[in-house]
PDB file of N, CA and C in Angstrom:
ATOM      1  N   UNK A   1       0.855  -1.177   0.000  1.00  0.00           N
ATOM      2  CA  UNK A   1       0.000   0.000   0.000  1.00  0.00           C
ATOM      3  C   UNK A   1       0.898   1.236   0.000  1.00  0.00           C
ATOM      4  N   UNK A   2       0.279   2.265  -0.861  1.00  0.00           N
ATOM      5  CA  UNK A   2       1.488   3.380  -0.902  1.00  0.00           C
ATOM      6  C   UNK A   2       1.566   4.032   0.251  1.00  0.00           C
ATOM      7  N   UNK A   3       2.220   5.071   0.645  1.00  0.00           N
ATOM      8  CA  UNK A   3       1.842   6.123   1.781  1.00  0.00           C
ATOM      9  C   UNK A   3       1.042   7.058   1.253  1.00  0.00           C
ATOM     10  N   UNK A   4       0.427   7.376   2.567  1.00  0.00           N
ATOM     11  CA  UNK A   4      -0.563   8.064   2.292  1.00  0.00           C
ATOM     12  C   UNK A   4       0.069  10.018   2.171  1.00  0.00           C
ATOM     13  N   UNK A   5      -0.342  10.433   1.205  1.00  0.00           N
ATOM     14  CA  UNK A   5       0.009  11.823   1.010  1.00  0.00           C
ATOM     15  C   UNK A   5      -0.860  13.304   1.659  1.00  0.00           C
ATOM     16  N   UNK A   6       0.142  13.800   2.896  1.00  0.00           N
ATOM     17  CA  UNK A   6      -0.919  14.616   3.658  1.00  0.00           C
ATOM     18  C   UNK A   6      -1.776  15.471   3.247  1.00  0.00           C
ATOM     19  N   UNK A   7      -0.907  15.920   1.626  1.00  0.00           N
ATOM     20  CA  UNK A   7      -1.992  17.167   1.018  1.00  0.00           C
ATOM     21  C   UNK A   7      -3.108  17.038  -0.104  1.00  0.00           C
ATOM     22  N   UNK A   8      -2.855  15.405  -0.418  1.00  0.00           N
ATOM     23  CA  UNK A   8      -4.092  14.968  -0.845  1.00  0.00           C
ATOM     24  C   UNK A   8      -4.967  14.422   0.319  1.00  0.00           C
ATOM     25  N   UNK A   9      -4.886  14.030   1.454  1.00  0.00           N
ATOM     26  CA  UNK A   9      -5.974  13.812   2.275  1.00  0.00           C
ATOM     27  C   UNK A   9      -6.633  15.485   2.555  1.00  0.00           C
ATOM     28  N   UNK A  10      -5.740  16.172   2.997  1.00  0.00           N
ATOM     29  CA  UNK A  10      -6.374  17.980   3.298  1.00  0.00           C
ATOM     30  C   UNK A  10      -6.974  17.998   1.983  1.00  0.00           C
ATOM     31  N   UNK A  11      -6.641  17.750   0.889  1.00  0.00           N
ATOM     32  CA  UNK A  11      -7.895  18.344  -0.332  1.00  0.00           C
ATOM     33  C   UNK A  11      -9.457  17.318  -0.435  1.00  0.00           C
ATOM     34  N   UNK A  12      -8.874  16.153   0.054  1.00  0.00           N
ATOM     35  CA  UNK A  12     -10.379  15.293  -0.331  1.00  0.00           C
ATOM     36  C   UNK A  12     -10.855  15.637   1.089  1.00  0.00           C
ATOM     37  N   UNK A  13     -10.619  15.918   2.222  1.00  0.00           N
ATOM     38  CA  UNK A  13     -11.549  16.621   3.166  1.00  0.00           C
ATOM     39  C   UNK A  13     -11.954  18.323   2.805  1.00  0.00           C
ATOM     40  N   UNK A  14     -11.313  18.727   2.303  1.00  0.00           N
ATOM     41  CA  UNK A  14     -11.777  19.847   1.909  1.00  0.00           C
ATOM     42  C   UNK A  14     -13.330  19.538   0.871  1.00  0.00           C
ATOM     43  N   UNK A  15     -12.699  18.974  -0.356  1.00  0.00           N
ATOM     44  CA  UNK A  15     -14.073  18.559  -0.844  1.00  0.00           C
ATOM     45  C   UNK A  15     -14.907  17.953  -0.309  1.00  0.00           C
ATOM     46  N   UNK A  16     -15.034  17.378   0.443  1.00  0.00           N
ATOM     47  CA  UNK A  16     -16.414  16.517   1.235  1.00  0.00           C
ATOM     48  C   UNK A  16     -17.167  17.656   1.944  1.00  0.00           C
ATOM     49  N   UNK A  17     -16.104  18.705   2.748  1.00  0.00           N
ATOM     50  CA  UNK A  17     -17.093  19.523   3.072  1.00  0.00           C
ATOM     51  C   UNK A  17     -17.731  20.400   2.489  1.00  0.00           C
ATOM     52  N   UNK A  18     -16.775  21.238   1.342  1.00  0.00           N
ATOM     53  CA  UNK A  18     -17.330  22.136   0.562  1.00  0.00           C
ATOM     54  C   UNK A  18     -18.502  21.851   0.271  1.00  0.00           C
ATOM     55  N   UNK A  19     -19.553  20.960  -0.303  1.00  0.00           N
ATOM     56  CA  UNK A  19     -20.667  21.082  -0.483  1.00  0.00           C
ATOM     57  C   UNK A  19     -21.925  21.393   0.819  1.00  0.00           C
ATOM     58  N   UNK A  20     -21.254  20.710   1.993  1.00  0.00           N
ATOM     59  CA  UNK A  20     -21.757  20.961   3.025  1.00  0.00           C
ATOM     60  C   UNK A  20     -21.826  22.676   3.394  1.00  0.00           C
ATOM     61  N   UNK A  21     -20.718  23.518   3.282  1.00  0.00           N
ATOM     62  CA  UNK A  21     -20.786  24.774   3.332  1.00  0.00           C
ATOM     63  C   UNK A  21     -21.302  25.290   2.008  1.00  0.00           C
ATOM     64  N   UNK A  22     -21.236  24.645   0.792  1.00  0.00           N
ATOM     65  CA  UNK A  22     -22.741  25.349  -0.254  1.00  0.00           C
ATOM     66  C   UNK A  22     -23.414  25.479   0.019  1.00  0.00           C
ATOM     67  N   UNK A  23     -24.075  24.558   0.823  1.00  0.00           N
ATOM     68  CA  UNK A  23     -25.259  24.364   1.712  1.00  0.00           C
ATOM     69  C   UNK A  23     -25.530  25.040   2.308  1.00  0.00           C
ATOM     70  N   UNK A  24     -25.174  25.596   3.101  1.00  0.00           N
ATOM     71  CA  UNK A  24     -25.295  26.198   4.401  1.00  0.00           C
ATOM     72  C   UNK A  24     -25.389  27.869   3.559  1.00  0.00           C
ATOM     73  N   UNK A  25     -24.674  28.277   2.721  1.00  0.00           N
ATOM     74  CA  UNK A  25     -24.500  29.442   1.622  1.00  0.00           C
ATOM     75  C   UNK A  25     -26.152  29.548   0.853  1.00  0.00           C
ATOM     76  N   UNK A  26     -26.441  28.667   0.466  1.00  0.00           N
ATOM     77  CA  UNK A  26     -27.554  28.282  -0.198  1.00  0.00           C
ATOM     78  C   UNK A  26     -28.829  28.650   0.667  1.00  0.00           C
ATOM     79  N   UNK A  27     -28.347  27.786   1.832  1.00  0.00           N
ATOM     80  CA  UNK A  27     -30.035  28.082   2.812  1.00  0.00           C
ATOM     81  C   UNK A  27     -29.839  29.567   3.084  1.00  0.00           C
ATOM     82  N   UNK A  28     -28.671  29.873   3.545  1.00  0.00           N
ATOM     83  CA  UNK A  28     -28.988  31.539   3.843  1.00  0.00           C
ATOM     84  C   UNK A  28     -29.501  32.311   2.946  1.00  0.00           C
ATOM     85  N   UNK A  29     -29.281  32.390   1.556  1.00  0.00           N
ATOM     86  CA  UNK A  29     -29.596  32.970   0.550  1.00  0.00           C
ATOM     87  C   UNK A  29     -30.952  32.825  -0.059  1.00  0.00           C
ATOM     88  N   UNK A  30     -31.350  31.430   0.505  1.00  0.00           N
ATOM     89  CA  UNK A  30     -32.909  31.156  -0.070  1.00  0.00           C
ATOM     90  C   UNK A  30     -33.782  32.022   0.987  1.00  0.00           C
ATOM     91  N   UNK A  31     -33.530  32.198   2.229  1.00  0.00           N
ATOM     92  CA  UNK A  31     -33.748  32.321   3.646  1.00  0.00           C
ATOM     93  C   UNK A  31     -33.999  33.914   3.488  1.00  0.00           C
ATOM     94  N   UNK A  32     -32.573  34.504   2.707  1.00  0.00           N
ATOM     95  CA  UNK A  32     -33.210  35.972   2.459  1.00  0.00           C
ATOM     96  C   UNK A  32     -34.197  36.254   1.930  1.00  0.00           C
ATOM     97  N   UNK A  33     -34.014  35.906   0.552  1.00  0.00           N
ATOM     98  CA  UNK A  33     -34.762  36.115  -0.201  1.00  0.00           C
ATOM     99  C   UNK A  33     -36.495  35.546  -0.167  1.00  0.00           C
ATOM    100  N   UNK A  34     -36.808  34.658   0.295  1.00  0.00           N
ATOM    101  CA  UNK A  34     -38.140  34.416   1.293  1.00  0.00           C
ATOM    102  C   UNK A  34     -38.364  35.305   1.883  1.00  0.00           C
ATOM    103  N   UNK A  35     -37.737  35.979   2.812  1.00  0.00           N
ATOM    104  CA  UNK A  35     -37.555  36.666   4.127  1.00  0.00           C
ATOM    105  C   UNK A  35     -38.222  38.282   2.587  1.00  0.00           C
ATOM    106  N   UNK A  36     -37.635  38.446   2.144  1.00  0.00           N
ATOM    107  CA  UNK A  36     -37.937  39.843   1.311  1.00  0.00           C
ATOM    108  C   UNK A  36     -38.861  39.718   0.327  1.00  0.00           C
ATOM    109  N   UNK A  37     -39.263  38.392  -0.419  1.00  0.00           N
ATOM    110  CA  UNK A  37     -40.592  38.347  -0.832  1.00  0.00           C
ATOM    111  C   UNK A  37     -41.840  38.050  -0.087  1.00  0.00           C
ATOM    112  N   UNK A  38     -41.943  37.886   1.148  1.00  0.00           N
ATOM    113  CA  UNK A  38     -42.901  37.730   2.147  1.00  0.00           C
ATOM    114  C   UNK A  38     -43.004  39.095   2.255  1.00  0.00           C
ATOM    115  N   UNK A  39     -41.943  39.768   2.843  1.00  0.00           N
ATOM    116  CA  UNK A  39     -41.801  42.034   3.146  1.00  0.00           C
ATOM    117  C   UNK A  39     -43.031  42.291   1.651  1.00  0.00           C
ATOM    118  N   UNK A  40     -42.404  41.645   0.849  1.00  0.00           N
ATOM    119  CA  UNK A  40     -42.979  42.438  -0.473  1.00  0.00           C
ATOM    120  C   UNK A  40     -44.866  42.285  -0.295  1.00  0.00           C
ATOM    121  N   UNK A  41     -44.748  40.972  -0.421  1.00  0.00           N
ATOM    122  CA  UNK A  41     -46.478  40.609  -0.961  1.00  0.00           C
ATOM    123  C   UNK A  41     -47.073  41.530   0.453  1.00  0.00           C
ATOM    124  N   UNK A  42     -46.930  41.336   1.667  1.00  0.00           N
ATOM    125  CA  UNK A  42     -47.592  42.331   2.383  1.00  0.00           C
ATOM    126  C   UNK A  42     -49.006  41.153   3.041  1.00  0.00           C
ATOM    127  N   UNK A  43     -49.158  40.111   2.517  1.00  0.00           N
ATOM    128  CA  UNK A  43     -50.062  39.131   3.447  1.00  0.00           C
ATOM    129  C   UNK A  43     -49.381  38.415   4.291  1.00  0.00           C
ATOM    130  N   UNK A  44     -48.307  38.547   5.001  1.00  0.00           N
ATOM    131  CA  UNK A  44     -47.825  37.511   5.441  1.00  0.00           C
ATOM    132  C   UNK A  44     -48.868  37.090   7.333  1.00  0.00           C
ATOM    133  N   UNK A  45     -49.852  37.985   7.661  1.00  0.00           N
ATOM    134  CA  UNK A  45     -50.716  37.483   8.969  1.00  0.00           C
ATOM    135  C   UNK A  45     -51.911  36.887   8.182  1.00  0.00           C
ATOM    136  N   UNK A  46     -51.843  36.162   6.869  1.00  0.00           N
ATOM    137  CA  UNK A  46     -52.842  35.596   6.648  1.00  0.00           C
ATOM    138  C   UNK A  46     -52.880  33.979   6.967  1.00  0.00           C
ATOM    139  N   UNK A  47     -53.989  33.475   7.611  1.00  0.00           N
ATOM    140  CA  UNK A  47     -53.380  31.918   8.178  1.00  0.00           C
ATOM    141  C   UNK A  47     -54.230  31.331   7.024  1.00  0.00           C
ATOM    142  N   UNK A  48     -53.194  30.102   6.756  1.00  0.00           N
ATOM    143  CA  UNK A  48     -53.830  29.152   5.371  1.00  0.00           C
ATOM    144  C   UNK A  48     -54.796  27.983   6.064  1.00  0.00           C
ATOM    145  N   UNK A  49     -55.502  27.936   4.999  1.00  0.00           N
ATOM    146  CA  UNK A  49     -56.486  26.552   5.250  1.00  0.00           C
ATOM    147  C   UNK A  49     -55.408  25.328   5.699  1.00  0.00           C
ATOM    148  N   UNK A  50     -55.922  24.368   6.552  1.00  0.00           N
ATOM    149  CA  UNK A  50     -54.803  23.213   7.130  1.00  0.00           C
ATOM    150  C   UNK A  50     -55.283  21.912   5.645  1.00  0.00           C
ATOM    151  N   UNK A  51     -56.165  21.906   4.802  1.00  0.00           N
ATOM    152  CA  UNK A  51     -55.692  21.361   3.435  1.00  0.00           C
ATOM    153  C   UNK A  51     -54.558  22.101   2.440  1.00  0.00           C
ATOM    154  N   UNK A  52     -54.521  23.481   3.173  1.00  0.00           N
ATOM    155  CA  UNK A  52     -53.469  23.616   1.674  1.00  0.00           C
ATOM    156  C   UNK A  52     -52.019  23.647   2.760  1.00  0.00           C
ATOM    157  N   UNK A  53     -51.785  23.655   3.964  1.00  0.00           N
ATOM    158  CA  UNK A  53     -50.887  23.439   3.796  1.00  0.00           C
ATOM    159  C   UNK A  53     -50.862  22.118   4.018  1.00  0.00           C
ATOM    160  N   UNK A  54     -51.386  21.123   4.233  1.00  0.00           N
ATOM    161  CA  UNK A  54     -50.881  19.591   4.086  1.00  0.00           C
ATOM    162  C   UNK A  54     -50.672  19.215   2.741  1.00  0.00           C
ATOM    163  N   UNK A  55     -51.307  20.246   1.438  1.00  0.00           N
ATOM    164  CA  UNK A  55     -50.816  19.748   0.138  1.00  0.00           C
ATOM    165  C   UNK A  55     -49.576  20.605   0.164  1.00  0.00           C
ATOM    166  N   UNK A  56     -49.380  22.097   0.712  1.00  0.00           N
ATOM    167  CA  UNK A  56     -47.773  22.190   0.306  1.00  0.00           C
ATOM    168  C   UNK A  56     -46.992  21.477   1.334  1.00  0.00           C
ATOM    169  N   UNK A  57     -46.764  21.367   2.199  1.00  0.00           N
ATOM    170  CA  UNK A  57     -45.976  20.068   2.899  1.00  0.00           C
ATOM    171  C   UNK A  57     -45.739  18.922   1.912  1.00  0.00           C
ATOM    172  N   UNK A  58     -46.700  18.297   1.201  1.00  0.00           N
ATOM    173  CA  UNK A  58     -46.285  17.491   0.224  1.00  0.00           C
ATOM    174  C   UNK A  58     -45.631  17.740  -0.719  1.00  0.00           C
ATOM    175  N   UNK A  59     -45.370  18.833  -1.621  1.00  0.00           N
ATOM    176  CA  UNK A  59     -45.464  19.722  -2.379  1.00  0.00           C
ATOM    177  C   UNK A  59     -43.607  20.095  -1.989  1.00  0.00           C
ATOM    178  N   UNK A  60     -43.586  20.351  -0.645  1.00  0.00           N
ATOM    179  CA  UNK A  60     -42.435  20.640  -0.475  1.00  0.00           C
ATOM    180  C   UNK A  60     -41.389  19.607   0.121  1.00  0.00           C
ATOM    181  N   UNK A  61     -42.165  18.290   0.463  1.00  0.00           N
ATOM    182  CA  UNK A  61     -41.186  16.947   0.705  1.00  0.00           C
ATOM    183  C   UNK A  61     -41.086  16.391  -0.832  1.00  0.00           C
ATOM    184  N   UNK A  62     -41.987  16.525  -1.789  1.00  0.00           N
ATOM    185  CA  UNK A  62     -41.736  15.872  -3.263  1.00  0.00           C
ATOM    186  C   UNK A  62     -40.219  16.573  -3.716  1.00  0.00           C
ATOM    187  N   UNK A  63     -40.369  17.967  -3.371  1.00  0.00           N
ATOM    188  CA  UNK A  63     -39.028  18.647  -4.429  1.00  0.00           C
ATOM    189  C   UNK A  63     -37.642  18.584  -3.639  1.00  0.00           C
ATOM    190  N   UNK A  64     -37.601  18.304  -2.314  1.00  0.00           N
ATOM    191  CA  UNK A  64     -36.787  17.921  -1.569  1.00  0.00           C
ATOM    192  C   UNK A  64     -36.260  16.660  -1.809  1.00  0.00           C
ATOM    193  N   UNK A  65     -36.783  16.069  -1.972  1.00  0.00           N
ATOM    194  CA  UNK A  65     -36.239  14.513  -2.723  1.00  0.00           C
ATOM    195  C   UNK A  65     -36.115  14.599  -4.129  1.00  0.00           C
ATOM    196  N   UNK A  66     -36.508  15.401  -5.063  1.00  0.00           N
ATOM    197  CA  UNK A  66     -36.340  15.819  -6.232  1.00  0.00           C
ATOM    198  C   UNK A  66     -34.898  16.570  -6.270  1.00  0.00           C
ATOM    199  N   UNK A  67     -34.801  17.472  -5.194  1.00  0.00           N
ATOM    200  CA  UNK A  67     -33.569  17.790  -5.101  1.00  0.00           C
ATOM    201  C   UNK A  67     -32.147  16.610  -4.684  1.00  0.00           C
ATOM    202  N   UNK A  68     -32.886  16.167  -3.639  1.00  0.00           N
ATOM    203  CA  UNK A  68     -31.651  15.267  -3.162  1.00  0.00           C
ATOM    204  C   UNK A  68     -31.155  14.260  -4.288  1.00  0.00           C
ATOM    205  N   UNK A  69     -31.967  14.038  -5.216  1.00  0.00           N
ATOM    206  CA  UNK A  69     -32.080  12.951  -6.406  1.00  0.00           C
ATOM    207  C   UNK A  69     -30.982  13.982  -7.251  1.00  0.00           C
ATOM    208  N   UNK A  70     -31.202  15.030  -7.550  1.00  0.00           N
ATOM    209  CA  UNK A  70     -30.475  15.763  -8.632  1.00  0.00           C
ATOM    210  C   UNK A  70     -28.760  15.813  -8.329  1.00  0.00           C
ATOM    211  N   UNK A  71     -28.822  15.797  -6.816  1.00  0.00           N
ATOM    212  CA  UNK A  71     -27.750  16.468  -6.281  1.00  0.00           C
ATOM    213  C   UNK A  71     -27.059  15.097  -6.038  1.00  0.00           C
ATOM    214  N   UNK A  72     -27.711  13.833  -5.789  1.00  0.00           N
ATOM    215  CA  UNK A  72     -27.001  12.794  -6.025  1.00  0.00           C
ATOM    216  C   UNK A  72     -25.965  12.440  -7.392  1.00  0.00           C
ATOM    217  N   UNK A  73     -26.703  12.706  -8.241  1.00  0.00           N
ATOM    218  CA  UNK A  73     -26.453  12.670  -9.818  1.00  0.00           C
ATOM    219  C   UNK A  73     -25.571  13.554 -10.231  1.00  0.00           C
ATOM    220  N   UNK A  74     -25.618  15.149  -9.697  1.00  0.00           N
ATOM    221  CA  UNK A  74     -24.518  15.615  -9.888  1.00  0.00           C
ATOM    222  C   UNK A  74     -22.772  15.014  -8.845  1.00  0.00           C
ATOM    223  N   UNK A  75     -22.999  14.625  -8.170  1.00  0.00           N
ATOM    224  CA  UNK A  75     -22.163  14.118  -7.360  1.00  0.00           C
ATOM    225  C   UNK A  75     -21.451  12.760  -8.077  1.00  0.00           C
ATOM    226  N   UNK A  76     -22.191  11.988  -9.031  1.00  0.00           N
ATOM    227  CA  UNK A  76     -21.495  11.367  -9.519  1.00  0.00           C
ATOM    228  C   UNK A  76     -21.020  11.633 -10.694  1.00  0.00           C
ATOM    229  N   UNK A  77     -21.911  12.683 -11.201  1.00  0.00           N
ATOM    230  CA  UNK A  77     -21.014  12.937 -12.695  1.00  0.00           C
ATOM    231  C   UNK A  77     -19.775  14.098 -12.008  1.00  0.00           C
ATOM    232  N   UNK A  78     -19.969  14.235 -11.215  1.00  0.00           N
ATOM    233  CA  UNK A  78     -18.441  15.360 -10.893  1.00  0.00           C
ATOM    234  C   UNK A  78     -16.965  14.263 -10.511  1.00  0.00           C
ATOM    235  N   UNK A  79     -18.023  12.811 -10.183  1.00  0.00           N
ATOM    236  CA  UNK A  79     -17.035  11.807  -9.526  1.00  0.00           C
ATOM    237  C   UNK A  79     -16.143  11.128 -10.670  1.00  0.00           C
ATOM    238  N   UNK A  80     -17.319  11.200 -11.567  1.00  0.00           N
ATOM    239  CA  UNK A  80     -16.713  10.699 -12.621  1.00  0.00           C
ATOM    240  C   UNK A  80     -15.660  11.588 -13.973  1.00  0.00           C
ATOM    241  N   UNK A  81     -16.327  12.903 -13.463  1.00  0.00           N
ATOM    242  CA  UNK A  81     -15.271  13.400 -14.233  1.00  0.00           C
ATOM    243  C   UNK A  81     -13.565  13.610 -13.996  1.00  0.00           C
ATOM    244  N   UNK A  82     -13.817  13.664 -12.394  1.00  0.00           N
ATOM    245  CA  UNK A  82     -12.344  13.403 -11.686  1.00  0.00           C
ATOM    246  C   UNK A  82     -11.546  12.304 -11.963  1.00  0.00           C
ATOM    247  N   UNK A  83     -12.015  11.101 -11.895  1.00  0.00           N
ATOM    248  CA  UNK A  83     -11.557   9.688 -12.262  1.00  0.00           C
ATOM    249  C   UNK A  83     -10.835   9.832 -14.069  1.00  0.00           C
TER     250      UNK A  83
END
């Protein structure tokens, strides 16, 4: 087995997390911008019917796994382009 090389282990931990801190970049940014289109529309003390939000709850676990599906897929074509 070869030895192991310290500054390729510091880069493949670097990449494992980097997406984890996209992440975290990502929610803040979605987080604003929610946060300033709610300011905008100006209904935000309106309370929803408990059917619509049990259809967006669905609505919003479908694209969450729609996402996690995408983001799987990109993860391997990035894997594979490294290889």
């Amino acid at each position: 087995m070869p030895p192991l090389d310290p500054r390729s282990s510091r880069q493949e931990a670097r990449q494992a997390v980097a997406p984890l801190a996209d992440a975290h970049v990502l929610r803040r940014r979605a987080e604003t911008r929610l946060t300033n289109q709610a300011a905008h529309a100006g209904d935000a003390g309106a309370e929803p019917e408990p059917q619509d939000v049990q259809h967006l709850l669905h609505e919003l676990q479908v694209h969450q796994i729609e996402l996690e599906l995408q983001n799987e897929e990109l993860r391997l074509s990035h894997l594979a382009l490294d290889s």
